[in-house]
Protein backbone atom coordinates (compact mmCIF):
# COMPACT_ATOMS: atom_id res chain seq x y z
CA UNK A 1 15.98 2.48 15.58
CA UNK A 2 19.19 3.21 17.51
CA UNK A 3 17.92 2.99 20.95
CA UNK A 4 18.90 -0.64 22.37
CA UNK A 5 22.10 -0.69 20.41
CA UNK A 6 25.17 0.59 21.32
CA UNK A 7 26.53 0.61 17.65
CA UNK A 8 24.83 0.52 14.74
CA UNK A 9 26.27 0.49 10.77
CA UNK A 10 25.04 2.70 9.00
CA UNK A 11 24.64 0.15 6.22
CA UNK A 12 22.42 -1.76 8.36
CA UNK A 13 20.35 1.38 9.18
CA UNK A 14 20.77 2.75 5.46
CA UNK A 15 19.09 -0.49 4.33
CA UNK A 16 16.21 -0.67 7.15
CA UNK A 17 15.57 3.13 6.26
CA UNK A 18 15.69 2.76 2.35
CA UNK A 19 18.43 5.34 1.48
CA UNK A 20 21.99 5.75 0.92
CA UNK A 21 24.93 5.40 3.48
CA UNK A 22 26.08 8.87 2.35
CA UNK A 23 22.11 10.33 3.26
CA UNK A 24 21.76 8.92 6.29
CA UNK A 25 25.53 10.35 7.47
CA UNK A 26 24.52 14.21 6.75
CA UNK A 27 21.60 13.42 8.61
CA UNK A 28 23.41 11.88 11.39
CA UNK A 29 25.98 14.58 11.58
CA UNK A 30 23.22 17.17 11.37
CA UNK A 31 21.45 15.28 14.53
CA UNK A 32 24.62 15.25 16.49
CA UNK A 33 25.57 18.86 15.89
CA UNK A 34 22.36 19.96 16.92
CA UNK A 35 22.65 17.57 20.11
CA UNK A 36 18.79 15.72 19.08
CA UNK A 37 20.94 12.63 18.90
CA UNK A 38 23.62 11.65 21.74
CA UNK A 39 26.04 9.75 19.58
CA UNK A 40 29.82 9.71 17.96
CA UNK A 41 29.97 8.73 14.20
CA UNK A 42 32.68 6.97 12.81
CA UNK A 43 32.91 8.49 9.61
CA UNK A 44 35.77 5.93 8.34
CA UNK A 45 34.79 2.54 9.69
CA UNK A 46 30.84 4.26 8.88
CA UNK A 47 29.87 3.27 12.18
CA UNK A 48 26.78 5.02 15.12
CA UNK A 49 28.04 4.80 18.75
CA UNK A 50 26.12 5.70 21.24
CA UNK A 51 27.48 8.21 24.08
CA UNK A 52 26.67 8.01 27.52
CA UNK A 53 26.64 5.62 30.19
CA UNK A 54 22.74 5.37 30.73
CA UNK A 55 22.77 3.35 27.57
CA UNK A 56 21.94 0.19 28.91
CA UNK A 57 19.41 1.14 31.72
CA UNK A 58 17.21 3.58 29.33
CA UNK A 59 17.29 -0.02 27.40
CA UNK A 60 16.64 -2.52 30.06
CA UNK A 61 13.89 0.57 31.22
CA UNK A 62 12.23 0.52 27.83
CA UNK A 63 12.08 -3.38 27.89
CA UNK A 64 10.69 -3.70 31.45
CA UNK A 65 8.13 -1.04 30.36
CA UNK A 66 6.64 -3.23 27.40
CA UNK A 67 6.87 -6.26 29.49
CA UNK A 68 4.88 -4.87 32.16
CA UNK A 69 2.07 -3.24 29.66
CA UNK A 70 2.28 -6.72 28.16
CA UNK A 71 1.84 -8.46 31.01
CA UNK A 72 -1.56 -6.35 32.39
CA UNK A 73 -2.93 -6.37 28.84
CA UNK A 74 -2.38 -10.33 29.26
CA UNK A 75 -3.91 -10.46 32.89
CA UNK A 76 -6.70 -8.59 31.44
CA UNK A 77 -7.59 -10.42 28.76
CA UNK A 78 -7.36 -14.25 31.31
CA UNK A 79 -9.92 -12.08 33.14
CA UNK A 80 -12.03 -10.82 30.13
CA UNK A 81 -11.98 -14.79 29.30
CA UNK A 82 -12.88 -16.29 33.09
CA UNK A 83 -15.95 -13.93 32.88
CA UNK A 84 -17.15 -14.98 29.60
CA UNK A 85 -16.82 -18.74 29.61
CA UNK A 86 -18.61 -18.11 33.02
CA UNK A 87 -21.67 -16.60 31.73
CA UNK A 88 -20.81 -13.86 33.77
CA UNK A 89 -21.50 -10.42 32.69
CA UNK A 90 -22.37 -6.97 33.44
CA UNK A 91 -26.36 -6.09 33.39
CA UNK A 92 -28.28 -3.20 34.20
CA UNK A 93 -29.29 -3.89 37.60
CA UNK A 94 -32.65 -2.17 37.14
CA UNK A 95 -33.78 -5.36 34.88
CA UNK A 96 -32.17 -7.57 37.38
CA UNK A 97 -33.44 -8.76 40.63
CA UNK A 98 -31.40 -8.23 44.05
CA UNK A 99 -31.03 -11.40 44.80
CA UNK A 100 -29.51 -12.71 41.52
CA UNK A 101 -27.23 -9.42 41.15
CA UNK A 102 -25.83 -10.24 44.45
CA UNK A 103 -24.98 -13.59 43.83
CA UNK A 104 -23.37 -12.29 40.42
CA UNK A 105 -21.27 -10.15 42.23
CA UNK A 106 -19.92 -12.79 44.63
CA UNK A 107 -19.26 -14.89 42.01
CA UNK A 108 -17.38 -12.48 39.74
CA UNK A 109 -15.72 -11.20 43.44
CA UNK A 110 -14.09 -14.40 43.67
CA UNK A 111 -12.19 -14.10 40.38
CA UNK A 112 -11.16 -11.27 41.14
């Protein structure tokens, strides 16, 4: 939840998680004592900062990350797509003559 934020309320995470401000601060405070979470809490403005000054490249990392899976999933599927409103398909090439496979593979080749 905290990741691509620099500061976060804890009412605003309280709410998202379902429990109370006071909950989610022993929890926090537990987390930062035993270093799992790199962070300073505010305990009198009840406010998450996060420490460090990687902060905004782990972030822009993350987002270029789920781009780029988005974008191959997307390239695949424009493929998966060309090949089927093309009639073009995978067959067992024992059921298949040569001269027809080959021609299936040029064709699907020039998709590609």
């Amino acid at each position: 939840f905290f990741a691509p934020y620099k500061r976060v309320y804890l009412q605003t995470m309280a709410k998202e998680f379902n429990t109370k401000v006071e909950e989610l601060e022993e929890e926090l405070i537990a987390a930062i004592s035993s270093d799992s979470l790199n962070a300073r809490l505010d305990s009198e403005n009840k406010v998450l900062c996060a420490c460090g000054d990687d902060h905004p490249h782990e972030a822009i990392k993350q987002t270029i990350e789920v781009i780029s899976r988005f974008q191959r999933k997307a390239e695949m599927l424009i493929f998966n797509a060309a090949v089927h409103e093309s009639n073009l398909g995978l067959s067992n090439p024992l059921t298949q003559s040569s001269k027809s496979l080959s021609a299936t593979f040029s064709v699907m080749s020039g998709l590609v």
